[in-house]
C-alpha atoms as a PDB file:
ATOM      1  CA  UNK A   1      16.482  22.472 -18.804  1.00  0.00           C
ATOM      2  CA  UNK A   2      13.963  21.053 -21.339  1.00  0.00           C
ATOM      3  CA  UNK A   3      10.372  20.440 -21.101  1.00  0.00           C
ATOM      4  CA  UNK A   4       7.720  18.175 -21.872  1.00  0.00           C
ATOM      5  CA  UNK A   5       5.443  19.573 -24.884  1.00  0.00           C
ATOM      6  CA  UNK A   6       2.424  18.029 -22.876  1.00  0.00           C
ATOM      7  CA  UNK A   7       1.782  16.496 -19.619  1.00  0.00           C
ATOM      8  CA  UNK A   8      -1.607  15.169 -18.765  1.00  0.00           C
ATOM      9  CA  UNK A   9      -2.972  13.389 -15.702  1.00  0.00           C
ATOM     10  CA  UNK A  10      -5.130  10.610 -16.919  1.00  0.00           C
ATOM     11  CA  UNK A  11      -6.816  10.554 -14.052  1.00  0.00           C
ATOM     12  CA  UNK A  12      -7.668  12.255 -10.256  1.00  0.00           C
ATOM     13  CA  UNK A  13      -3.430  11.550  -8.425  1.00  0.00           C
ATOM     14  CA  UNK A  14      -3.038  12.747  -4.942  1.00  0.00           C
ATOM     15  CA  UNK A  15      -0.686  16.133  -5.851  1.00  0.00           C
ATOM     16  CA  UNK A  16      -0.987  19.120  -3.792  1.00  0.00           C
ATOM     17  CA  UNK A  17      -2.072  22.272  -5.442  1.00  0.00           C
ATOM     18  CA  UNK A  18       1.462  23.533  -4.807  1.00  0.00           C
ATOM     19  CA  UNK A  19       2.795  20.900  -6.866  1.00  0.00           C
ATOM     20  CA  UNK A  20       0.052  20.918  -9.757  1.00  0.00           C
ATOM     21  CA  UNK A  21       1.107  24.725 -10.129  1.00  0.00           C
ATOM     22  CA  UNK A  22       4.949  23.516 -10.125  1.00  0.00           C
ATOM     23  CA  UNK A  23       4.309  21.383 -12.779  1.00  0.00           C
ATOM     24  CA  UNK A  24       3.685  24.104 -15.043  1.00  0.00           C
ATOM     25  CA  UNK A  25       7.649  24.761 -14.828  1.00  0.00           C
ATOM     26  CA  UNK A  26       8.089  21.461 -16.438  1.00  0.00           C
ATOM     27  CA  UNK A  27       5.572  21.075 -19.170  1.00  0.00           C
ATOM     28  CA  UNK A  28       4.492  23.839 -22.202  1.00  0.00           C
ATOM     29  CA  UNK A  29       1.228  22.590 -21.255  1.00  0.00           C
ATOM     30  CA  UNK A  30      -0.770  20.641 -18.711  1.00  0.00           C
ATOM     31  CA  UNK A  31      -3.834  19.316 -18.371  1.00  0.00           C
ATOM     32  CA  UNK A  32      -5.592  17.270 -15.003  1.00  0.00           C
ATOM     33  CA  UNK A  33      -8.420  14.771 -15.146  1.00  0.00           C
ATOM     34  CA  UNK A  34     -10.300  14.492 -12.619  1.00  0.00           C
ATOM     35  CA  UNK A  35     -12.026  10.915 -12.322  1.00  0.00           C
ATOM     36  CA  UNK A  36     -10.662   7.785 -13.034  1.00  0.00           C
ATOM     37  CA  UNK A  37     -11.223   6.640 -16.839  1.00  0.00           C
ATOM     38  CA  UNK A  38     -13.564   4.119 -17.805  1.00  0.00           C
ATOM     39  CA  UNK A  39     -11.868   1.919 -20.116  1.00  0.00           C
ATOM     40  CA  UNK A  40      -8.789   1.609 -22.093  1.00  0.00           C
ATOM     41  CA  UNK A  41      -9.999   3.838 -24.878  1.00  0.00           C
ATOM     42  CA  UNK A  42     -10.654   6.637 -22.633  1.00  0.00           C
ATOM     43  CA  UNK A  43      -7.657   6.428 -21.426  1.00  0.00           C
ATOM     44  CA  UNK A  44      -5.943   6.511 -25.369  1.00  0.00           C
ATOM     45  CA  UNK A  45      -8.355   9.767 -25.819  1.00  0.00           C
ATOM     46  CA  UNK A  46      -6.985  11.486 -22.573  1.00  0.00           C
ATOM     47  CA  UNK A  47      -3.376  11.210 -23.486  1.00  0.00           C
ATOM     48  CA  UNK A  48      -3.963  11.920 -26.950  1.00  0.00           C
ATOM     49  CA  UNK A  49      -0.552  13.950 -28.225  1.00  0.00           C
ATOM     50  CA  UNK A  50       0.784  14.038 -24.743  1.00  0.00           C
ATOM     51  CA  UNK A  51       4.464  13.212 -24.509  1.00  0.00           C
ATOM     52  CA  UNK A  52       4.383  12.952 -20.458  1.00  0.00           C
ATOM     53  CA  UNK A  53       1.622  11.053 -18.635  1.00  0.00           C
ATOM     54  CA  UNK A  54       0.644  11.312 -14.663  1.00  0.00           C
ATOM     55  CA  UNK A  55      -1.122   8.207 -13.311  1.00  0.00           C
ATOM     56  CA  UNK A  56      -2.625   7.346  -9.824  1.00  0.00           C
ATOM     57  CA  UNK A  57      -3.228   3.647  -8.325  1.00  0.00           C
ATOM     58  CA  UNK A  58      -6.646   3.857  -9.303  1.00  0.00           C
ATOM     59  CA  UNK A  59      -5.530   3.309 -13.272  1.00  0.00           C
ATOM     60  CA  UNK A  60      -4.070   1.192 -15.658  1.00  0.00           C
ATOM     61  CA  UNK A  61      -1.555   2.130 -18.528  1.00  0.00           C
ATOM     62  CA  UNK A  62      -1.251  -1.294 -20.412  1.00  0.00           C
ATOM     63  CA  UNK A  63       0.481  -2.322 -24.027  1.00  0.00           C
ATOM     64  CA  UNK A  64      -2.521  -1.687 -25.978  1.00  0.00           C
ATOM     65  CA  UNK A  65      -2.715   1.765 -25.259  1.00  0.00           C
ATOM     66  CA  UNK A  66       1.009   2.774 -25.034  1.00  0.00           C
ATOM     67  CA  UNK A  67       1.638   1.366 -28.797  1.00  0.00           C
ATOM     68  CA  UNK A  68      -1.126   3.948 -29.908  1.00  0.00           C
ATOM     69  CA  UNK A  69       0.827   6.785 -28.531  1.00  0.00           C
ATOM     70  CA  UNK A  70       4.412   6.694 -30.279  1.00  0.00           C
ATOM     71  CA  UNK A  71       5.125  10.006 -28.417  1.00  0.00           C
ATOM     72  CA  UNK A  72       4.567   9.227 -25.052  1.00  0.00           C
ATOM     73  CA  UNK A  73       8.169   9.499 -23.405  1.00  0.00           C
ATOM     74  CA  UNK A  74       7.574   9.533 -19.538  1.00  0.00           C
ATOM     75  CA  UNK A  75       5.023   8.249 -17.179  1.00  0.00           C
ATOM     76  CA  UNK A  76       4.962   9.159 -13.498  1.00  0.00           C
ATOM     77  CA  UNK A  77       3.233   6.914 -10.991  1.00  0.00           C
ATOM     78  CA  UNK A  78       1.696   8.915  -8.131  1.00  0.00           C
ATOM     79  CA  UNK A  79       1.252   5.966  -6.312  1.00  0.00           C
ATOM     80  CA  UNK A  80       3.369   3.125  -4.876  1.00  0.00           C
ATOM     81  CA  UNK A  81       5.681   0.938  -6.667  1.00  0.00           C
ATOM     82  CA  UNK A  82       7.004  -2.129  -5.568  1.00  0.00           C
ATOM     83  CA  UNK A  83       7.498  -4.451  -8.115  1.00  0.00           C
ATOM     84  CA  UNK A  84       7.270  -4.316 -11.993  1.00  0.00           C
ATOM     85  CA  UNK A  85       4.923  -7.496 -11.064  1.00  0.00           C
ATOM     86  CA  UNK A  86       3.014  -5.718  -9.216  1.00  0.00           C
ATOM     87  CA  UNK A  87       3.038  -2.321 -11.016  1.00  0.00           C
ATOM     88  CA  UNK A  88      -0.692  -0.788 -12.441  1.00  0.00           C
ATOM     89  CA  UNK A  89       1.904   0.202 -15.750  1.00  0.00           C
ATOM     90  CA  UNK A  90       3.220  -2.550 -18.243  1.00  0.00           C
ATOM     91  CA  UNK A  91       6.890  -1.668 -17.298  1.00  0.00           C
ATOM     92  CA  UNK A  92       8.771  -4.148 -19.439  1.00  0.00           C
ATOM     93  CA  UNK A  93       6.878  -3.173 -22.815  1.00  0.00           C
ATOM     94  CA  UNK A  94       7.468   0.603 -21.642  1.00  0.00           C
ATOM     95  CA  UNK A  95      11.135  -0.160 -21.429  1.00  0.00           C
ATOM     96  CA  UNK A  96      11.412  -1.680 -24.675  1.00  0.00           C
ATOM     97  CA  UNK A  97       9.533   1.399 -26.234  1.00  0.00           C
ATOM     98  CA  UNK A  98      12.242   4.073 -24.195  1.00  0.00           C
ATOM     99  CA  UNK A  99       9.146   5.199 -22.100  1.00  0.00           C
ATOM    100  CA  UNK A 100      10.791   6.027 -18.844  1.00  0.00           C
ATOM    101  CA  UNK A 101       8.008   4.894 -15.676  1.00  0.00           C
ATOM    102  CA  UNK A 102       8.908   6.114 -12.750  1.00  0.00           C
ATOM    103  CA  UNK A 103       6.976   5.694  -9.267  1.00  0.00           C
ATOM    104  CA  UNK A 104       7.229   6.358  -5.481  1.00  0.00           C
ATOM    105  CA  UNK A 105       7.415   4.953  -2.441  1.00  0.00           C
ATOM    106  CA  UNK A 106       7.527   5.072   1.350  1.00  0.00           C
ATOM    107  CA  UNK A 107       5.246   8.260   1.798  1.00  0.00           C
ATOM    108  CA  UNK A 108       2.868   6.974   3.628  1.00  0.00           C
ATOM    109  CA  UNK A 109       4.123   4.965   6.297  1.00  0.00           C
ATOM    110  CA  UNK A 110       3.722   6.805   9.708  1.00  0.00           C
ATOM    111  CA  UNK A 111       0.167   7.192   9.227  1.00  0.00           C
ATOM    112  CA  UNK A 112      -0.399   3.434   8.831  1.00  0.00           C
ATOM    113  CA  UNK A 113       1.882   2.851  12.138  1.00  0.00           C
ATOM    114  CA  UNK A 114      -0.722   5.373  13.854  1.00  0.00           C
ATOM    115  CA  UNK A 115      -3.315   3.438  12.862  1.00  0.00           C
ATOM    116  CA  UNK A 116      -2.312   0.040  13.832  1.00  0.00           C
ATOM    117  CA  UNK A 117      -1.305   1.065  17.353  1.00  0.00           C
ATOM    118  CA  UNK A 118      -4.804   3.018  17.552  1.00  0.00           C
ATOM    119  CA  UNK A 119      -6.629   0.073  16.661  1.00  0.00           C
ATOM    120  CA  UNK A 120      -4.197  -2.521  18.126  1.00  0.00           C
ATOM    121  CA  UNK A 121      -4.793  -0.363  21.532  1.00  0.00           C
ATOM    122  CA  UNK A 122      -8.866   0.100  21.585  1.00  0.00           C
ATOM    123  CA  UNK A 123      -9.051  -3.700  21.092  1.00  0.00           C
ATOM    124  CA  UNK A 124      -6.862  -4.610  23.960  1.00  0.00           C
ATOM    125  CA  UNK A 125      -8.163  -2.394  26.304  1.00  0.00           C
ATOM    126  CA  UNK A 126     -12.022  -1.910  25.131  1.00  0.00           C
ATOM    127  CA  UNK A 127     -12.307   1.017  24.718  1.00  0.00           C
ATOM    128  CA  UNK A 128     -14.177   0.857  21.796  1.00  0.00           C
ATOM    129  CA  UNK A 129     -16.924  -1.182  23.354  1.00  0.00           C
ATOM    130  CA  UNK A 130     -15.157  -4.442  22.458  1.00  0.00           C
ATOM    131  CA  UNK A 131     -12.401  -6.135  24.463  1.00  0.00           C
ATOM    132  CA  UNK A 132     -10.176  -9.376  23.136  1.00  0.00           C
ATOM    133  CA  UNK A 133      -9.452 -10.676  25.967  1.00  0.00           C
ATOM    134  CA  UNK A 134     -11.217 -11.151  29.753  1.00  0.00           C
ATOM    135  CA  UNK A 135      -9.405  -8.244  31.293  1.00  0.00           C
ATOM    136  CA  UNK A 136      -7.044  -4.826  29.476  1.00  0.00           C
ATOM    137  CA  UNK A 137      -3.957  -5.917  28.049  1.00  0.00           C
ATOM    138  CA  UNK A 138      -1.155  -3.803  27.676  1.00  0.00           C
ATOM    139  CA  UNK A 139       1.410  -4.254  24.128  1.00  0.00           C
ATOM    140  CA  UNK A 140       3.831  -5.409  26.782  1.00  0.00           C
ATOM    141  CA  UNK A 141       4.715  -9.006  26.238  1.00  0.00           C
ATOM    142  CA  UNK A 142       2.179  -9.636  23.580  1.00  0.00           C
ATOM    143  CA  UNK A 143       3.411 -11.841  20.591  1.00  0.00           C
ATOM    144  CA  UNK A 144       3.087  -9.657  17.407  1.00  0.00           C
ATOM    145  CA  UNK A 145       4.090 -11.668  13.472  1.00  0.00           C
ATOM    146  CA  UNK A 146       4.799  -9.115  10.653  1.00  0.00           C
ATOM    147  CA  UNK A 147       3.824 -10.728   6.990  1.00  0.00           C
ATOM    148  CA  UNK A 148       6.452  -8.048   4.802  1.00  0.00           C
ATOM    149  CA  UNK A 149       9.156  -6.298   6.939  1.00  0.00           C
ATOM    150  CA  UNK A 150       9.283  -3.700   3.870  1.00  0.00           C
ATOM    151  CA  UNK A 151       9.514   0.010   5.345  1.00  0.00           C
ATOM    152  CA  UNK A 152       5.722   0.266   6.896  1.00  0.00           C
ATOM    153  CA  UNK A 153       6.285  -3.140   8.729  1.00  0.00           C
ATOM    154  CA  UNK A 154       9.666  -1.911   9.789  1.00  0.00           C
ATOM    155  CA  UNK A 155       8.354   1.280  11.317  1.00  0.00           C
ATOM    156  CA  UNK A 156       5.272  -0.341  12.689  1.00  0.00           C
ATOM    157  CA  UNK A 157       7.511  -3.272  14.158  1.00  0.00           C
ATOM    158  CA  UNK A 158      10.051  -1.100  15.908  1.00  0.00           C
ATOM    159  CA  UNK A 159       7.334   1.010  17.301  1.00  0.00           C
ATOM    160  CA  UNK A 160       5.168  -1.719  18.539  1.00  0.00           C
ATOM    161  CA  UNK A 161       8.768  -3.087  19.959  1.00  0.00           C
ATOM    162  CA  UNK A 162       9.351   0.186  21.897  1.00  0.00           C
ATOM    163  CA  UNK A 163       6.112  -0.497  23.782  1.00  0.00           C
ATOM    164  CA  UNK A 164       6.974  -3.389  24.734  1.00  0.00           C
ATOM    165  CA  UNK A 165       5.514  -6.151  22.221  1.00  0.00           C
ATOM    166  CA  UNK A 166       7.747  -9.324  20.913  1.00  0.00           C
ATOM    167  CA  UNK A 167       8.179  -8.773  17.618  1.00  0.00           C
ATOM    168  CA  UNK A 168       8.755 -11.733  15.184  1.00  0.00           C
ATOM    169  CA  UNK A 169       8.982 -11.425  11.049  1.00  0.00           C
ATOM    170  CA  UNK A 170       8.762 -13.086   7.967  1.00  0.00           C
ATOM    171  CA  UNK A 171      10.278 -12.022   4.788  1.00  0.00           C
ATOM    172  CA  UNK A 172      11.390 -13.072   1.423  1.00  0.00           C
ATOM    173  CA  UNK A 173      15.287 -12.610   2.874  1.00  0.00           C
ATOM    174  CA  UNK A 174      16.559 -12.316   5.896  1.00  0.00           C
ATOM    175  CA  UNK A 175      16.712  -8.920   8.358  1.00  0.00           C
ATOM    176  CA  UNK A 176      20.094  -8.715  10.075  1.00  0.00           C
ATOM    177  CA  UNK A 177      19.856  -4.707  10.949  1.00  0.00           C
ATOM    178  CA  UNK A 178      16.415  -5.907  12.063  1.00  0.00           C
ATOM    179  CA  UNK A 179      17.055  -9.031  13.930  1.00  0.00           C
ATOM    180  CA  UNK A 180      19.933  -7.033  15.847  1.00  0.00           C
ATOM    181  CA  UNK A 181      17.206  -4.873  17.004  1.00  0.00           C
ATOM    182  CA  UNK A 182      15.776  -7.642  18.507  1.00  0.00           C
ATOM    183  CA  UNK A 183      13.081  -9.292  16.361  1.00  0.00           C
ATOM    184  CA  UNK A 184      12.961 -12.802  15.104  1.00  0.00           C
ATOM    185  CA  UNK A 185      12.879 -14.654  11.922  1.00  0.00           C
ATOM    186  CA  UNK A 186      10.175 -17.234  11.922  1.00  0.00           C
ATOM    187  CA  UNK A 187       9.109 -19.874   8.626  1.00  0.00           C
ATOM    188  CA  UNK A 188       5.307 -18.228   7.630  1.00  0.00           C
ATOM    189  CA  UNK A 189       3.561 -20.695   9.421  1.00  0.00           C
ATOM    190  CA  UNK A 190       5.325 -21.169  12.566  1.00  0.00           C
ATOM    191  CA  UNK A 191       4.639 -17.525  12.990  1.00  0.00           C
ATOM    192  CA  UNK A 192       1.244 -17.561  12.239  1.00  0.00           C
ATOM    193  CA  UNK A 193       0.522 -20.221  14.989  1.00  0.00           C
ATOM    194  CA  UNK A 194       2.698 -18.537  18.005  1.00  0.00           C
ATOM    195  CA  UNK A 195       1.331 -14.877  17.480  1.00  0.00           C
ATOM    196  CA  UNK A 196      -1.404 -13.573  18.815  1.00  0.00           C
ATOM    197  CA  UNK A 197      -1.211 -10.796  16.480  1.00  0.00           C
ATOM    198  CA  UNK A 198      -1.021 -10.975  12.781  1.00  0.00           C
ATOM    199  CA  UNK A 199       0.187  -7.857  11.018  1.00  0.00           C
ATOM    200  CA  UNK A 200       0.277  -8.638   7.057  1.00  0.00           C
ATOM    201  CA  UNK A 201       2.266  -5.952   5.431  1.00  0.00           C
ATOM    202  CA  UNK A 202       3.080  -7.304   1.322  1.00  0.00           C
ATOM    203  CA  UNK A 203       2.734  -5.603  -1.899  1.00  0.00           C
ATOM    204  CA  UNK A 204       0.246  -5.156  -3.921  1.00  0.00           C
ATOM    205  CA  UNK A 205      -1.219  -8.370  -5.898  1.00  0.00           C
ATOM    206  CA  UNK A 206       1.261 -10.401  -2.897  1.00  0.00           C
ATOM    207  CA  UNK A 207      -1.239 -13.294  -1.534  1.00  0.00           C
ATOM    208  CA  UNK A 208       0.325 -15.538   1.062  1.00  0.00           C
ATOM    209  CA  UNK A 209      -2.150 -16.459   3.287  1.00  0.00           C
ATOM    210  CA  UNK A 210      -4.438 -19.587   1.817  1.00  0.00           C
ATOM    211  CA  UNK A 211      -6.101 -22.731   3.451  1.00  0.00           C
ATOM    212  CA  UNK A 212      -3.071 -23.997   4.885  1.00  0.00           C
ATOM    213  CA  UNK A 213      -2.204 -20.682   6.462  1.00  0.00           C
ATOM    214  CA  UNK A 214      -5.417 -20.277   8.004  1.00  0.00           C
ATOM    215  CA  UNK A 215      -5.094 -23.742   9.476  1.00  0.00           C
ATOM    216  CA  UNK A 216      -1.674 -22.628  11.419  1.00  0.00           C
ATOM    217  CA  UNK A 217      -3.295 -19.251  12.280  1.00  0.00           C
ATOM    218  CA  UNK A 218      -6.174 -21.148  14.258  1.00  0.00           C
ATOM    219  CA  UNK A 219      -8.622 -18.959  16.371  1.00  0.00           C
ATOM    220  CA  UNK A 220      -9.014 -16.145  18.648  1.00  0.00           C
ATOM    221  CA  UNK A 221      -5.960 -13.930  16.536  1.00  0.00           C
ATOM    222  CA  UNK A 222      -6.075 -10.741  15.344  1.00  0.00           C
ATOM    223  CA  UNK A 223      -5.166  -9.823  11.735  1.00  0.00           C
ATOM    224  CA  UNK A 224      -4.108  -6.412  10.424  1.00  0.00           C
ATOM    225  CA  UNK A 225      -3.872  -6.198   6.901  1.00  0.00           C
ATOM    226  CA  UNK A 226      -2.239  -2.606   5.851  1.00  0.00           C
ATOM    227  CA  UNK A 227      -1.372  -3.890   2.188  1.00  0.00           C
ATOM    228  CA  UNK A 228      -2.702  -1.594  -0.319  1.00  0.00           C
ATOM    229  CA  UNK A 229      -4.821  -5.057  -1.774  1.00  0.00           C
ATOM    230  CA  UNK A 230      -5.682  -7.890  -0.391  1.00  0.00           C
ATOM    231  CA  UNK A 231      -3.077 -10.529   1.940  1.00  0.00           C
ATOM    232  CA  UNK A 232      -5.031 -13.502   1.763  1.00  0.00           C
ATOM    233  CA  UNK A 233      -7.123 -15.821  -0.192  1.00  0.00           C
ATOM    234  CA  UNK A 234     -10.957 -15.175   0.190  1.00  0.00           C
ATOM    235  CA  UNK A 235     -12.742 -18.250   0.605  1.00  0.00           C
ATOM    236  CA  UNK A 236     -10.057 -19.154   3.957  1.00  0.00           C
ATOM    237  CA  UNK A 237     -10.612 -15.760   5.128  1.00  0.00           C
ATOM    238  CA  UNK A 238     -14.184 -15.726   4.802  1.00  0.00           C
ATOM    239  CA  UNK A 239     -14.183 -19.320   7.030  1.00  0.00           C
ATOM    240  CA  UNK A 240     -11.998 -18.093   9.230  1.00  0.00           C
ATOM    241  CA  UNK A 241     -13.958 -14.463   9.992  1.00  0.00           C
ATOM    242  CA  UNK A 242     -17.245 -16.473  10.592  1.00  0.00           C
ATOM    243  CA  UNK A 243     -15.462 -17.678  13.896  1.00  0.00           C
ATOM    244  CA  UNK A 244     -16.452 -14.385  16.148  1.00  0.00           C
ATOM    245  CA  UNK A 245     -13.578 -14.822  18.331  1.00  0.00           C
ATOM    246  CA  UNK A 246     -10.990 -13.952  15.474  1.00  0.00           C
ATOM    247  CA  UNK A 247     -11.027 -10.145  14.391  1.00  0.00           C
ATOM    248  CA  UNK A 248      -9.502  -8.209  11.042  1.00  0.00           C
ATOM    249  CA  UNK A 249      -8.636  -5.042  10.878  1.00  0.00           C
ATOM    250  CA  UNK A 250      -8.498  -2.404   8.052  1.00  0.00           C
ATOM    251  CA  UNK A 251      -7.947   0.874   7.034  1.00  0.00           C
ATOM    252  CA  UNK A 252      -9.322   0.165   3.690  1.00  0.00           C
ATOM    253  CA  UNK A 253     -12.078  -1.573   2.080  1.00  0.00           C
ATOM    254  CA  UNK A 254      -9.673  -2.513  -0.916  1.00  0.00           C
ATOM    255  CA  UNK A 255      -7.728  -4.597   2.096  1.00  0.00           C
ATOM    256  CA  UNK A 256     -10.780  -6.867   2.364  1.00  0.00           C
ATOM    257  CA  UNK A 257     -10.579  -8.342  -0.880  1.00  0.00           C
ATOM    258  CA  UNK A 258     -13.272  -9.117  -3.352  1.00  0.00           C
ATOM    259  CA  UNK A 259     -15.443  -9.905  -1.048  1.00  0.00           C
ATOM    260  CA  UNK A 260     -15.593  -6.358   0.748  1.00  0.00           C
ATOM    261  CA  UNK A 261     -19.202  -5.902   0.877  1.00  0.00           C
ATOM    262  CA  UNK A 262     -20.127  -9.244   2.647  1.00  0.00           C
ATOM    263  CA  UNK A 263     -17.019  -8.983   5.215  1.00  0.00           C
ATOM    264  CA  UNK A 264     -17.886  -5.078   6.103  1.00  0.00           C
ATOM    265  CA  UNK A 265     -21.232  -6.646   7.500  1.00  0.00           C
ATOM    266  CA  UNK A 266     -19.081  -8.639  10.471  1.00  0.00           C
ATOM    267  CA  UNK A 267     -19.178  -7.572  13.584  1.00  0.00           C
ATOM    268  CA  UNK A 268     -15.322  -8.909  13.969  1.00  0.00           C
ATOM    269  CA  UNK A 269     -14.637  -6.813  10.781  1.00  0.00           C
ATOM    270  CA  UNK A 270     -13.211  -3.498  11.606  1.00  0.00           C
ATOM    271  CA  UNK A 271     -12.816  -1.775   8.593  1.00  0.00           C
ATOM    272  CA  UNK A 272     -11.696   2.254   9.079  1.00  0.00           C
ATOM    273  CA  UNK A 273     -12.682   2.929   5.020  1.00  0.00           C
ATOM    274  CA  UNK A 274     -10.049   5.183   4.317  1.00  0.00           C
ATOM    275  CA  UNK A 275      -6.391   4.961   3.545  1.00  0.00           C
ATOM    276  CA  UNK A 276      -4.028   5.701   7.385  1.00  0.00           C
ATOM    277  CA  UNK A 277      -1.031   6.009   5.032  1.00  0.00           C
ATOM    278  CA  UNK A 278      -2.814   9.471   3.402  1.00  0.00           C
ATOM    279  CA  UNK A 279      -2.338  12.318   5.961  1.00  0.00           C
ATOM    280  CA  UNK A 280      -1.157  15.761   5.307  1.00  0.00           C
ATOM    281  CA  UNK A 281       2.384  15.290   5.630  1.00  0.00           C
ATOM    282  CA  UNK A 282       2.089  11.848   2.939  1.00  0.00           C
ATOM    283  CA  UNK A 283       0.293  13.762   0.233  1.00  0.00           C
ATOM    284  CA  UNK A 284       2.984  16.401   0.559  1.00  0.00           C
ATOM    285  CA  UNK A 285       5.921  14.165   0.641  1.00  0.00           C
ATOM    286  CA  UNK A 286       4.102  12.424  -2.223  1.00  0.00           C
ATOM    287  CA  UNK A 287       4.310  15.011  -3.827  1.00  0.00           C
ATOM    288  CA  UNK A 288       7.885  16.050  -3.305  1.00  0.00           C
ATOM    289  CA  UNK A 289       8.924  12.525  -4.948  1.00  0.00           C
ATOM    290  CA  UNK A 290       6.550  13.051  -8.211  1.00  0.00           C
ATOM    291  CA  UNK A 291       8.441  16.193  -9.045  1.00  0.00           C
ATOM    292  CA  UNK A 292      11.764  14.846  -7.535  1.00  0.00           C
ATOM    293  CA  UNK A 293      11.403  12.494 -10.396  1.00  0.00           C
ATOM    294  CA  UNK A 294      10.091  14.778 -13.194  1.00  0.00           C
ATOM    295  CA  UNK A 295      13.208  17.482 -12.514  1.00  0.00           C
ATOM    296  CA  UNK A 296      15.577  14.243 -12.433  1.00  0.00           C
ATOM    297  CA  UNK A 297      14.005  13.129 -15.756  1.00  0.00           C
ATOM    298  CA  UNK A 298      14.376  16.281 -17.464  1.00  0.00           C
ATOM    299  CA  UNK A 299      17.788  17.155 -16.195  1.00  0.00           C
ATOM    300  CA  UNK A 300      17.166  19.979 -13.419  1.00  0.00           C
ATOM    301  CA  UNK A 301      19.030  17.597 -10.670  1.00  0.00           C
ATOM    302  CA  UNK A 302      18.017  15.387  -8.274  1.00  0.00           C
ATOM    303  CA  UNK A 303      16.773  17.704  -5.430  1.00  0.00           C
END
């Protein structure tokens, strides 16, 4: 099997010490950072003769510093990728350079179902000193609209199903396996007005929800946003959280948008501040896939 001459993580990714030490199989040497760089320089110096980069979502590897570093011949995302769109590494200009990027997904899913049905829960019974509605409400019967039926909306939905809640979607394409389960395809905006709960579940840098989906939503809904960014335009969601009977909720203040600080400060703003995707079990399946990908690179296999 060969072996990188250098790996370096550019900056702090989410690998268990297990896997840090494993990494040593793969690489002559290796080096960690430990905070996220400051600017694309930084970034340049860190890799410096490295011919195998580790990134985490919290950093960008761009054109301007690849085409400084003609060595560079893998990059492994230790975060979520989607999308090339969407991706924190130019992919295309990577490609046409023979940099392989590879990234992971769907590690982090069952925490963020958890959460949802935690929250989801506390709000429709009170128990957290705050109750929607005049009297407890059980998920039974209640009209739930998923924003992105990827795999964490899938999960979530089939859970929330199981307990009882109708469960309607929308998607960029059609569900069959999904809608044979039971839940429905609705246009974005027909959905937003009939549910009573609004579960937005997109990738990152994926806005749908603006003025005129605010305007469908109307009042007294609750949002979840579990995207890794922001779902929705933030002037409309500003207006529309300054109505006290309409309630978001968060796991992370990156969900809020730009405009983080001022929503945190609502009382209808329930923000948890840390990631429900990021348990135990998703940093070590995380894991798993970053080396999963490094042996496959380097020709060990794919297990």
């Amino acid at each position: 099997m060969q072996k990188f001459r250098k790996l370096v993580s550019i900056d702090k990714v989410a690998l268990i010490p297990e896997a840090r030490e494993q990494l040593r199989r793969y690489a002559e040497e290796v080096v960690f950072f430990e905070d996220i760089p400051r600017s694309e320089e930084e970034i340049f110096r860190r890799i410096g003769d490295a011919d195998a980069v580790l990134l985490s979502a919290n950093s960008q590897l761009r054109r301007a510093v690849m085409e400084r570093v003609p060595q560079l011949r893998y990059v492994g995302m230790c975060c979520s990728l989607y999308s090339e769109e969407s991706a924190n590494v130019d992919i295309p200009y990577a490609r046409s350079r023979g940099i392989t990027v590879n990234g992971i997904r769907d590690y982090g899913d069952h925490g963020v179902t958890e959460y949802v049905i935690y929250q989801l829960v506390k709000l429709l019974h009170g128990y957290d000193g705050r109750m929607r509605y005049s009297l407890p409400r059980e998920l039974t019967g209640l009209r739930v609209g998923f924003v992105g039926l990827g795999a964490s909306g899938t999960m979530t939905a089939q859970a929330l199903r199981h307990l009882g809640a109708e469960i309607r979607y929308f998607a960029r394409s059609r569900k069959p396996e999904r809608e044979a389960e039971g839940m429905h395809y609705e246009p974005l905006r027909e959905l937003l007005s009939e549910a009573e709960v609004v579960i937005t579940a997109l990738n990152k840098n994926v806005i749908l929800l603006h003025e005129a989906e605010f305007a469908a939503l109307g009042n007294g809904k609750i949002m979840f946003n579990t995207s890794i960014g922001p779902a929705a335009e933030a002037g409309p969601l500003r207006t529309w959280l300054q109505k006290r009977e309409n309630i978001l909720c968060t796991d992370t203040e990156a969900a809020l948008g730009e405009d983080a600080a001022e929503l945190l400060e609502y009382e209808n703003v329930y923000c948890m501040r840390q990631s429900a995707g990021m348990t135990e079990q998703a940093y070590r399946l995380l894991s798993e896939k970053v080396l999963r990908n490094i042996r496959k690179y380097l020709g060990e296999g794919t297990a």
